[in-house]
C-alpha atoms as a PDB file:
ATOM      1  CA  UNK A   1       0.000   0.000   0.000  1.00  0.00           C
ATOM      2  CA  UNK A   2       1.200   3.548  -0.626  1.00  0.00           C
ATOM      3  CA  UNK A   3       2.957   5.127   2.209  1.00  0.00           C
ATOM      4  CA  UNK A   4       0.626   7.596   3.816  1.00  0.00           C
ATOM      5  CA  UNK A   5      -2.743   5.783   2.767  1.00  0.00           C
ATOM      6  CA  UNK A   6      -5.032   5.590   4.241  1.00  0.00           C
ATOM      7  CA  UNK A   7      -5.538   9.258   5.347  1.00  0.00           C
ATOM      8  CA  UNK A   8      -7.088   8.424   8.815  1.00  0.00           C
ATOM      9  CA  UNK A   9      -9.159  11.642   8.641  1.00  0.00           C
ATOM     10  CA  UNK A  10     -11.336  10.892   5.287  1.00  0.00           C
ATOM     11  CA  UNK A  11     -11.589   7.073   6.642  1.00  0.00           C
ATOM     12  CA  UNK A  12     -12.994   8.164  10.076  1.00  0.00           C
ATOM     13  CA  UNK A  13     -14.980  10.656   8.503  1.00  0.00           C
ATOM     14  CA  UNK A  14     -16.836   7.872   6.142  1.00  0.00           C
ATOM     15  CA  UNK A  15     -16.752   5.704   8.935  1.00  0.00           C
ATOM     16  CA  UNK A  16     -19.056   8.473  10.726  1.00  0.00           C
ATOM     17  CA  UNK A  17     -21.417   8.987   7.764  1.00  0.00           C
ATOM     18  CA  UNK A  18     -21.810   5.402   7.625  1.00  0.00           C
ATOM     19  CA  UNK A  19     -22.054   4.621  11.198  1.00  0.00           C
ATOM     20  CA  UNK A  20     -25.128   7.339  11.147  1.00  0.00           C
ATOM     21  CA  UNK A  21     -26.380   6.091   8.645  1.00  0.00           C
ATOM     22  CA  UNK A  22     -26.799   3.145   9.878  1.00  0.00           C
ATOM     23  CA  UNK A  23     -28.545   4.132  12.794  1.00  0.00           C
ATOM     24  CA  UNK A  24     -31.221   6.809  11.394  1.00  0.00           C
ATOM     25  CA  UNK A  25     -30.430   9.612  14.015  1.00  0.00           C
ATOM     26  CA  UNK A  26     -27.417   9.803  16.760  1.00  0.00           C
ATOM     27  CA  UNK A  27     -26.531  12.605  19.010  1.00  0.00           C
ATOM     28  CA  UNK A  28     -22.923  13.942  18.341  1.00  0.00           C
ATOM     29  CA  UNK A  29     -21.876  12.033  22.339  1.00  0.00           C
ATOM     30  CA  UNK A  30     -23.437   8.738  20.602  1.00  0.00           C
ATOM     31  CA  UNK A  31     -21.681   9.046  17.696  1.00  0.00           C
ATOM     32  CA  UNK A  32     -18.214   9.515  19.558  1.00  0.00           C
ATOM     33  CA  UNK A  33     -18.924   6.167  21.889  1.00  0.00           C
ATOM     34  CA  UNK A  34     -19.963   4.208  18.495  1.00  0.00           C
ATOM     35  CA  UNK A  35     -16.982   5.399  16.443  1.00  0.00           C
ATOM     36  CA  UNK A  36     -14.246   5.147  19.498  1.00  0.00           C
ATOM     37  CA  UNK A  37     -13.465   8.660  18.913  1.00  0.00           C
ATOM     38  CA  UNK A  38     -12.387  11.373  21.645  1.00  0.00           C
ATOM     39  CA  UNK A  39     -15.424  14.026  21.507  1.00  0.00           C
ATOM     40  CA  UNK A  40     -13.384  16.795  19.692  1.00  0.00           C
ATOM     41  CA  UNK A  41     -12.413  15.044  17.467  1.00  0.00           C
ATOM     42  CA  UNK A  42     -16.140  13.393  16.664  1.00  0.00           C
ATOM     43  CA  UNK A  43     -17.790  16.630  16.598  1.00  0.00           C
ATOM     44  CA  UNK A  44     -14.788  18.237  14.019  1.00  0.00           C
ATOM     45  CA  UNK A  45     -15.796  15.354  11.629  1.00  0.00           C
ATOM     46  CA  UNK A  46     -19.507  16.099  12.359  1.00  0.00           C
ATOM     47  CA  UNK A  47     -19.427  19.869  11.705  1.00  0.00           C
ATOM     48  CA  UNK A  48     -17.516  19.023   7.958  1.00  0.00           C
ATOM     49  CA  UNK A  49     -20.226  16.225   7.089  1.00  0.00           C
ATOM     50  CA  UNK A  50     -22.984  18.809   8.048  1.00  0.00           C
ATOM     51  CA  UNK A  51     -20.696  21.968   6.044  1.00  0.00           C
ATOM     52  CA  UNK A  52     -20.780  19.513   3.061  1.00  0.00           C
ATOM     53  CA  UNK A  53     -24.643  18.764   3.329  1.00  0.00           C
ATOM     54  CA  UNK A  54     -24.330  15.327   4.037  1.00  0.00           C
ATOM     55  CA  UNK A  55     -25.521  15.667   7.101  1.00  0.00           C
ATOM     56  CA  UNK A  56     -28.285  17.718   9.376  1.00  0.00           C
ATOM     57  CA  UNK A  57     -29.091  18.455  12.936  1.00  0.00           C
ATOM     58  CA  UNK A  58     -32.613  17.848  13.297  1.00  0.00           C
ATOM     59  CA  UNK A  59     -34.434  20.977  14.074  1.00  0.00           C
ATOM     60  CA  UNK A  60     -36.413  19.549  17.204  1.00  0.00           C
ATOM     61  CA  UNK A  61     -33.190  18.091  19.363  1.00  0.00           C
ATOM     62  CA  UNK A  62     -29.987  17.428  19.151  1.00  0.00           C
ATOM     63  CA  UNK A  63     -29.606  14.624  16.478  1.00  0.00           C
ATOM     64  CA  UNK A  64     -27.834  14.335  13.322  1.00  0.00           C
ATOM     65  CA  UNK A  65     -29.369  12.058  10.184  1.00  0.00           C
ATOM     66  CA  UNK A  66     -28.400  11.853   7.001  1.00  0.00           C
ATOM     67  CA  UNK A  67     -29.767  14.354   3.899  1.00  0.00           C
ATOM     68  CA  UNK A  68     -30.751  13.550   0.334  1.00  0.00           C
ATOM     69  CA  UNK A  69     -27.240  14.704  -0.969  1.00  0.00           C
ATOM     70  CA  UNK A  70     -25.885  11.616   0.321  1.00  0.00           C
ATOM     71  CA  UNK A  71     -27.993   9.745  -2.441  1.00  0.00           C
ATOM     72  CA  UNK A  72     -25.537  11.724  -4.865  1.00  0.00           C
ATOM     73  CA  UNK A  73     -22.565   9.580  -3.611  1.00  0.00           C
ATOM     74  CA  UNK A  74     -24.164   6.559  -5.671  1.00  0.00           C
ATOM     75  CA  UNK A  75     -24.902   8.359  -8.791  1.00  0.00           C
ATOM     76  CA  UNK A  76     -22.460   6.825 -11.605  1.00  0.00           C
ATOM     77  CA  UNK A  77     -22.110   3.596  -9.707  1.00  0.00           C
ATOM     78  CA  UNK A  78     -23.989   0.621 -11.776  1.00  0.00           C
ATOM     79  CA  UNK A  79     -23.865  -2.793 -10.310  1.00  0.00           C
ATOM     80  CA  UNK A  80     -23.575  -5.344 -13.386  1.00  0.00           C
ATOM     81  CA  UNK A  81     -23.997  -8.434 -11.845  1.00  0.00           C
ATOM     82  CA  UNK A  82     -27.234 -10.688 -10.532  1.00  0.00           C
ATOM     83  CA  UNK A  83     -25.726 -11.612  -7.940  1.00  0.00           C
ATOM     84  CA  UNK A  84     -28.628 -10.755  -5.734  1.00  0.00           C
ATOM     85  CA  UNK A  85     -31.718 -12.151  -8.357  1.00  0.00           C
ATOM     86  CA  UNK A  86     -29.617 -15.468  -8.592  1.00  0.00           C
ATOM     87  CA  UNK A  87     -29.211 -16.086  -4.870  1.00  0.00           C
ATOM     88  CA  UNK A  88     -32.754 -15.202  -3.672  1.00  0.00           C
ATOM     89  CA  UNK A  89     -34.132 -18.137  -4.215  1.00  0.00           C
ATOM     90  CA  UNK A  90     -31.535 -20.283  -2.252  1.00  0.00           C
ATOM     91  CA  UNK A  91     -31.650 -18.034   0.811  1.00  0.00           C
ATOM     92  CA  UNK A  92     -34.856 -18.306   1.217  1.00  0.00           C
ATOM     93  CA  UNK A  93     -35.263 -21.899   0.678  1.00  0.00           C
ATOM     94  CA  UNK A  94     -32.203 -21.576   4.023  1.00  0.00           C
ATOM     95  CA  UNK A  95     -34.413 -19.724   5.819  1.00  0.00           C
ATOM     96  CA  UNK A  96     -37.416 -21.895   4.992  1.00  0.00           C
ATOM     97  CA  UNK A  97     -35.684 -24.994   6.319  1.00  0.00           C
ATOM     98  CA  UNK A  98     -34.213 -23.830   9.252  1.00  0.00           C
ATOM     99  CA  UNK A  99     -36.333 -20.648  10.606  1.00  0.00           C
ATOM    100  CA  UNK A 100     -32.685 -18.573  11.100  1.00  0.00           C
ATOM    101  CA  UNK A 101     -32.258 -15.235   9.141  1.00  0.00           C
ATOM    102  CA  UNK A 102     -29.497 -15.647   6.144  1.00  0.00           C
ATOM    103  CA  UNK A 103     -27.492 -12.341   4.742  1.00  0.00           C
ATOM    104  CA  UNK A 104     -26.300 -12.375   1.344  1.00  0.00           C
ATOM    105  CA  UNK A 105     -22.863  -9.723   1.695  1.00  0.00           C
ATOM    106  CA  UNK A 106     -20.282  -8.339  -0.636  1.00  0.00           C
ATOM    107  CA  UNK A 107     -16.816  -6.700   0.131  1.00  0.00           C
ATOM    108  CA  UNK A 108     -16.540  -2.878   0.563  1.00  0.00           C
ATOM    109  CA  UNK A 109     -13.584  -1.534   1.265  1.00  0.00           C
ATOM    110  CA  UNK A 110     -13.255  -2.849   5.233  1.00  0.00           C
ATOM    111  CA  UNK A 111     -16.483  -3.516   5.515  1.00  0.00           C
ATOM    112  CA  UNK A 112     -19.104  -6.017   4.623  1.00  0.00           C
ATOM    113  CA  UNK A 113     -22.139  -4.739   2.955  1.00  0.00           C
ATOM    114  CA  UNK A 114     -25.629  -6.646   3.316  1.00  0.00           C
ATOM    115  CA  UNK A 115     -27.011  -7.274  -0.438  1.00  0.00           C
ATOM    116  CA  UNK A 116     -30.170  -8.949   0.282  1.00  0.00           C
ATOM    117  CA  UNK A 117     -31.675 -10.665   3.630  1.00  0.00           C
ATOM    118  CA  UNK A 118     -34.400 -12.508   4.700  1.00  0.00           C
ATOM    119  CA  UNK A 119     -34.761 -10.759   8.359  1.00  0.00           C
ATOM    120  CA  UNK A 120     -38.024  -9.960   6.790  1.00  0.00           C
ATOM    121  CA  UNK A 121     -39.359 -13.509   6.745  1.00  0.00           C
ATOM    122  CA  UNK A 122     -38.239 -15.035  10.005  1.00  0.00           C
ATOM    123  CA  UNK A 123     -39.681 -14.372  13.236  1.00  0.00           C
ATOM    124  CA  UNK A 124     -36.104 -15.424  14.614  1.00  0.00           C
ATOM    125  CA  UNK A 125     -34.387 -12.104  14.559  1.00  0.00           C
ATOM    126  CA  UNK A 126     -34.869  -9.229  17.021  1.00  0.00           C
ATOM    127  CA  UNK A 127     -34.385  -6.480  14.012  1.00  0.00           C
ATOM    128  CA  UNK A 128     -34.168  -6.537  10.397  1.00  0.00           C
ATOM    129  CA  UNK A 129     -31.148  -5.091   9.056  1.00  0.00           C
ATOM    130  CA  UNK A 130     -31.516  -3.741   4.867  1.00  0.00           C
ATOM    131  CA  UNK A 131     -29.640  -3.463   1.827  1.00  0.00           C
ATOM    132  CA  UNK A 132     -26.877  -1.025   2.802  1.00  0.00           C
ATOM    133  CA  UNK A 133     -26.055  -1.914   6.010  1.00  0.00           C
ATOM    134  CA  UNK A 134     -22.676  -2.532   6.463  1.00  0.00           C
ATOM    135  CA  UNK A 135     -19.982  -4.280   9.133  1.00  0.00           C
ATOM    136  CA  UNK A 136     -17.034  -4.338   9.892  1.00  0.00           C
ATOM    137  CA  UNK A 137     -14.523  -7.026   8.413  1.00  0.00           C
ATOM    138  CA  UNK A 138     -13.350  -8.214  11.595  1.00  0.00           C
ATOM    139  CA  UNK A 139     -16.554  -8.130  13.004  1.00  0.00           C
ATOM    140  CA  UNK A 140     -18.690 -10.819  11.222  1.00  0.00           C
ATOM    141  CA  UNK A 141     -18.056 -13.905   9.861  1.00  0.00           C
ATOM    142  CA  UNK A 142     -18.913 -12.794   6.410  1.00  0.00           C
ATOM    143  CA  UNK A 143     -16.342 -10.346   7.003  1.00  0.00           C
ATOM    144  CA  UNK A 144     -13.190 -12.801   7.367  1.00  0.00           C
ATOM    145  CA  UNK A 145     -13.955 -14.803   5.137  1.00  0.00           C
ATOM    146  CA  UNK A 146     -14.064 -12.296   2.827  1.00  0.00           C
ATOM    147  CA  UNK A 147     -10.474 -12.064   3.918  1.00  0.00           C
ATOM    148  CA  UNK A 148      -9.415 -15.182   4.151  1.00  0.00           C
ATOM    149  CA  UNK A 149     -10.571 -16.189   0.347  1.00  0.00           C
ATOM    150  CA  UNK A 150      -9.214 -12.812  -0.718  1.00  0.00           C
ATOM    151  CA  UNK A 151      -5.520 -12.818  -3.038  1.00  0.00           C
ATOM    152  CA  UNK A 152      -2.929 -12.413  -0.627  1.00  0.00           C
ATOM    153  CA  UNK A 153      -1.293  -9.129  -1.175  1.00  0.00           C
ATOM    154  CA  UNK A 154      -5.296  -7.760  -0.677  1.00  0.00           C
ATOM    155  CA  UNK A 155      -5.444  -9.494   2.265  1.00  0.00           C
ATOM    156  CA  UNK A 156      -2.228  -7.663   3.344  1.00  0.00           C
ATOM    157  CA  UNK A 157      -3.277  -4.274   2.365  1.00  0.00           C
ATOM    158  CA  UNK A 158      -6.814  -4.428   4.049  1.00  0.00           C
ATOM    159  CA  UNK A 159      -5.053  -5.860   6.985  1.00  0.00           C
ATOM    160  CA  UNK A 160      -2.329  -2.271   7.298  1.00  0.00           C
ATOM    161  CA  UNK A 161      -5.610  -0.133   6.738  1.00  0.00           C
ATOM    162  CA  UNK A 162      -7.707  -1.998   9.429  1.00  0.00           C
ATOM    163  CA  UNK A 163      -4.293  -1.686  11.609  1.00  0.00           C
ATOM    164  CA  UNK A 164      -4.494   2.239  10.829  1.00  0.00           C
ATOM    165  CA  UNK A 165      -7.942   2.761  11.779  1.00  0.00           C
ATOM    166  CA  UNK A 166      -8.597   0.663  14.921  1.00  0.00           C
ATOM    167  CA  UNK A 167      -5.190  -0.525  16.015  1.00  0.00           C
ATOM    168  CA  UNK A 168      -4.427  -3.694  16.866  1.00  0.00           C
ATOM    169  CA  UNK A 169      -6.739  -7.009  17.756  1.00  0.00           C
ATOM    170  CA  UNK A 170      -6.860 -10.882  18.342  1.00  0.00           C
ATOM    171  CA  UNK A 171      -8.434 -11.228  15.169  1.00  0.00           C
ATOM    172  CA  UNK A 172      -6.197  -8.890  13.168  1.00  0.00           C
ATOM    173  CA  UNK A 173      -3.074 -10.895  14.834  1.00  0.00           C
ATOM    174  CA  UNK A 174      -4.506 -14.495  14.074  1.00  0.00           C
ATOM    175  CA  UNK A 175      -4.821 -12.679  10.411  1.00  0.00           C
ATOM    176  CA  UNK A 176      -1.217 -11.912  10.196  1.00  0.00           C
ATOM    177  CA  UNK A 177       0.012 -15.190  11.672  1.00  0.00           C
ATOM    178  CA  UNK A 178      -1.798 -17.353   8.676  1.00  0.00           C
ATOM    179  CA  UNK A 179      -3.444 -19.354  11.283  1.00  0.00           C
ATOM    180  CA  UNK A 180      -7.206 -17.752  10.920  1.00  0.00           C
ATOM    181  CA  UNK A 181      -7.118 -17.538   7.124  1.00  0.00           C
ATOM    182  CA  UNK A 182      -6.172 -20.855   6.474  1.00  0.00           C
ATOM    183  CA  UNK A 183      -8.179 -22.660   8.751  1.00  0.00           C
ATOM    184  CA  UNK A 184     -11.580 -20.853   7.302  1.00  0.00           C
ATOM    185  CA  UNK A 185     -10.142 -22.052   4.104  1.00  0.00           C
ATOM    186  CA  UNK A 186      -9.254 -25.294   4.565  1.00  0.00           C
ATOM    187  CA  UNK A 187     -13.215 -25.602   6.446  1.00  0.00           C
ATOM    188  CA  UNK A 188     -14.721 -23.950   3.896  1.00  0.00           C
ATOM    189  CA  UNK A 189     -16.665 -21.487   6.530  1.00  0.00           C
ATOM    190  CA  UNK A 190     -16.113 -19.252   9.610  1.00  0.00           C
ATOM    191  CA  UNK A 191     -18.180 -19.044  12.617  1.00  0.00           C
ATOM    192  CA  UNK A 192     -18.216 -15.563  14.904  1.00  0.00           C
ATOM    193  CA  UNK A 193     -19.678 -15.919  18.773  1.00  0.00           C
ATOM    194  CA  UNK A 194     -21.594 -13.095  20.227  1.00  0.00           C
ATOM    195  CA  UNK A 195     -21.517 -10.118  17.380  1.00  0.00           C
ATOM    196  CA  UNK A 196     -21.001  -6.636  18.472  1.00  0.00           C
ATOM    197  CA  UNK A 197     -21.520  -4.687  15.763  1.00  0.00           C
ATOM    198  CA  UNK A 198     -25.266  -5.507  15.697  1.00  0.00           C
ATOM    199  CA  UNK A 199     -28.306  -3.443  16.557  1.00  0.00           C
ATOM    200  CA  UNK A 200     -28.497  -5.782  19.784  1.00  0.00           C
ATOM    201  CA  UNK A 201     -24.535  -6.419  20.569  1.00  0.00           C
ATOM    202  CA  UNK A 202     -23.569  -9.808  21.568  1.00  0.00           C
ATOM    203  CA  UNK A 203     -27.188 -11.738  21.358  1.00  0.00           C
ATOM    204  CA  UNK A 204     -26.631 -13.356  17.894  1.00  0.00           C
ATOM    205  CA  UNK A 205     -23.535 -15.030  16.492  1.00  0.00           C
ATOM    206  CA  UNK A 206     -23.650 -16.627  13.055  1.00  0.00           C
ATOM    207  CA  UNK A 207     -21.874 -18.985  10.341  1.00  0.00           C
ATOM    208  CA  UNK A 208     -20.462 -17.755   7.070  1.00  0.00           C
ATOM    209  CA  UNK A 209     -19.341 -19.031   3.699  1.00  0.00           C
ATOM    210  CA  UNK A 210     -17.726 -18.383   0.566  1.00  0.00           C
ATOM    211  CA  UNK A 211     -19.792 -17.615  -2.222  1.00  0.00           C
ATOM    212  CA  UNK A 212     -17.456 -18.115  -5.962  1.00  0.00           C
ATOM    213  CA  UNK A 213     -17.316 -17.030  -9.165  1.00  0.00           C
ATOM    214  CA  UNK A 214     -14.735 -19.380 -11.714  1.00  0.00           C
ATOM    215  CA  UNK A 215     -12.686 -20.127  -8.047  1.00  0.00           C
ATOM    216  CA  UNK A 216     -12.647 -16.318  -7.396  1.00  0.00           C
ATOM    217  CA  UNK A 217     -14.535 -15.004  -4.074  1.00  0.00           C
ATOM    218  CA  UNK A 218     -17.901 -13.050  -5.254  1.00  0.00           C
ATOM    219  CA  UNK A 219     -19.855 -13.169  -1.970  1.00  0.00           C
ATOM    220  CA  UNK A 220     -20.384 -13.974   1.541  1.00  0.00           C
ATOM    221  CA  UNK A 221     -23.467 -16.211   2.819  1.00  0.00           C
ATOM    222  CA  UNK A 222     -24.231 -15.868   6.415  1.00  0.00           C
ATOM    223  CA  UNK A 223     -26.787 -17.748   8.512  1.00  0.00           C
ATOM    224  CA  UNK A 224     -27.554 -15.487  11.712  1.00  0.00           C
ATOM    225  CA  UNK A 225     -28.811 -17.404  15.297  1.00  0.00           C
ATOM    226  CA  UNK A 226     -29.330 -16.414  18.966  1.00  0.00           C
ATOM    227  CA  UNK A 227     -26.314 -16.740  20.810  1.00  0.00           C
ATOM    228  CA  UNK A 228     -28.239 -18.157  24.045  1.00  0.00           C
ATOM    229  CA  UNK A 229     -29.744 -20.754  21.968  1.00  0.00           C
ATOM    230  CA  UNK A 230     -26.921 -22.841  20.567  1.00  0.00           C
ATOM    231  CA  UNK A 231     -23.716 -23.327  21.701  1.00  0.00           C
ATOM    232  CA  UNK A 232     -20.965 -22.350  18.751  1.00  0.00           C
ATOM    233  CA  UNK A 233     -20.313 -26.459  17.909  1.00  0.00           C
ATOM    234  CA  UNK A 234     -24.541 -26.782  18.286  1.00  0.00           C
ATOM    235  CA  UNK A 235     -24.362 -24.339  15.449  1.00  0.00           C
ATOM    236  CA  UNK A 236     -21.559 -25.905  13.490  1.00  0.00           C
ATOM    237  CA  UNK A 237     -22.748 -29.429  13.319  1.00  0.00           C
ATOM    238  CA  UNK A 238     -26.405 -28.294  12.322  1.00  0.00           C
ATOM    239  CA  UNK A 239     -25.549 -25.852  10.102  1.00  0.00           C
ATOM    240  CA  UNK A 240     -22.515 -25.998   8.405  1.00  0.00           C
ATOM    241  CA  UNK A 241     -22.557 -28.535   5.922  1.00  0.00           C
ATOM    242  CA  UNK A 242     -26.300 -26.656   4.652  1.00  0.00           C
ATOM    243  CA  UNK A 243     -24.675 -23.458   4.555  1.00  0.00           C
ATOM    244  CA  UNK A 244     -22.164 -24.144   2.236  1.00  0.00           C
ATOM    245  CA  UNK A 245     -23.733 -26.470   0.425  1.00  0.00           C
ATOM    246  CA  UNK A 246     -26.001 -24.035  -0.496  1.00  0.00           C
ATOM    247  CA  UNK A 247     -23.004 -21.384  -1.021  1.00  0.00           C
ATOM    248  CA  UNK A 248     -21.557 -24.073  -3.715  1.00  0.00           C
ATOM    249  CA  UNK A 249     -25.616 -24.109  -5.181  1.00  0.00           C
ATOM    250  CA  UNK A 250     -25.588 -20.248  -5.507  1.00  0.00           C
ATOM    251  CA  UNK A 251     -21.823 -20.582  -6.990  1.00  0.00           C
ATOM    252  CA  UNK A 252     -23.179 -23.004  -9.564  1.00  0.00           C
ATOM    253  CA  UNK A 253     -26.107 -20.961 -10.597  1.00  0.00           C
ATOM    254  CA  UNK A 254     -24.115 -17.370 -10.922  1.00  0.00           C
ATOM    255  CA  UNK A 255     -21.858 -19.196 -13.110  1.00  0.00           C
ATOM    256  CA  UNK A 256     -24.483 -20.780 -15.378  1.00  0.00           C
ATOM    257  CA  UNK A 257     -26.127 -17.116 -15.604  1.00  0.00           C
ATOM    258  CA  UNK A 258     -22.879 -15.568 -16.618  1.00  0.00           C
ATOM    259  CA  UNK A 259     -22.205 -18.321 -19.337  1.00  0.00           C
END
């Protein structure tokens, strides 16, 4: 990666916008304890997004949401693929079998970022999380193994950015090492106990897997449960073998489309 990159400012500045968005309305001492940032430093980033109109203070207290201009940021992007009208069918035939919420994610720069869901259909989820949301890599199981299937010098430069932004971590460590990466690819999936970065923080852990394209990563599939509910090898020995199975149906498919 090029010395100097990433410029911490712009990424923590994002990392607000997103982390707002995420979240509808925060107030600016909210948005400090979410993003790990000292107060100044929080409310500097806040005043630019809300000079740049990305951004507003709601009139009645003292929240900030998100304004139309941010719809802007998407204008000239155009997403090719049917990714998400190939693999609808199979997540919901997961969730059909087995009750539990499945995610369908892609890669975003160090996050995840949920394509399609079916929180809507299963009355096993305490929210419902849309197209958009996003998560951090080291976060979610979709997230490493996103980085574990990833080309190696990727893996390296995500790793130095994630290392900029929130120091280090356990999980960044067992990264570096090689032990983490090539045991989720040598399993084929990844488990993660007790997510925080949910809207209810550590009550739901989950299994992910690769989805492929021609042996290349092109997706994440994640099946979501209730931590108190199954114990992590509960999970893996009912579970596992579906979930990629089904991973390897959707690879199948995306290929056939793209023939």
């Amino acid at each position: 990666m090029e010395k100097g990159v990433p410029i911490r400012t712009v990424s923590r500045s994002f990392a607000v916008l997103k982390l707002i968005n995420r979240h509808d309305t925060m107030t600016l001492m909210e948005i400090a304890r979410a993003s790990h940032l000292p107060y100044p430093t929080a409310y500097r980033i806040v005043q630019t997004l809300v000079h740049e109109g990305l951004i507003e203070c709601e009139p009645a207290r003292k929240k900030y949401r998100v304004t139309r201009q941010v719809m802007n940021l998407s204008q000239g992007y155009s997403d090719q693929g049917n990714l998400v009208a190939v693999a609808r069918p199979f997540i919901v035939d997961l969730t059909l079998r087995f009750d539990w919420p499945v995610t369908l994610t892609s890669g975003v720069g160090t996050t995840v970022m949920i394509r399609d869901s079916t929180y809507e259909m299963s009355a096993l989820s305490f929210n419902r999380y849309y197209p958009g949301y996003t998560i951090p890599l080291l976060e979610c199981a979709a997230g490493q193994v996103h980085l574990a299937f990833m080309e190696a010098h990727e893996r390296e430069e995500l790793l130095v950015c994630l290392e900029e932004l929130d120091g280090q971590s356990a999980t960044l460590e067992r990264f570096r090492d090689g032990s983490l990466f090539a045991r989720i690819r040598a399993d084929g999936f990844t488990q993660h106990e007790r997510s925080q970065d949910t809207a209810n923080p550590g009550q739901t852990s989950s299994l992910a897997a690769p989805i492929l394209l021609y042996g290349e990563e092109e997706a994440q599939l994640t099946l979501s449960y209730f931590s108190i509910e199954l114990a992590p090898q509960q999970a893996i020995d009912r579970y596992a073998i579906a979930l990629k199975s089904c991973a390897a149906e959707i690879s199948r498919a995306l290929e056939q489309s793209r023939a």
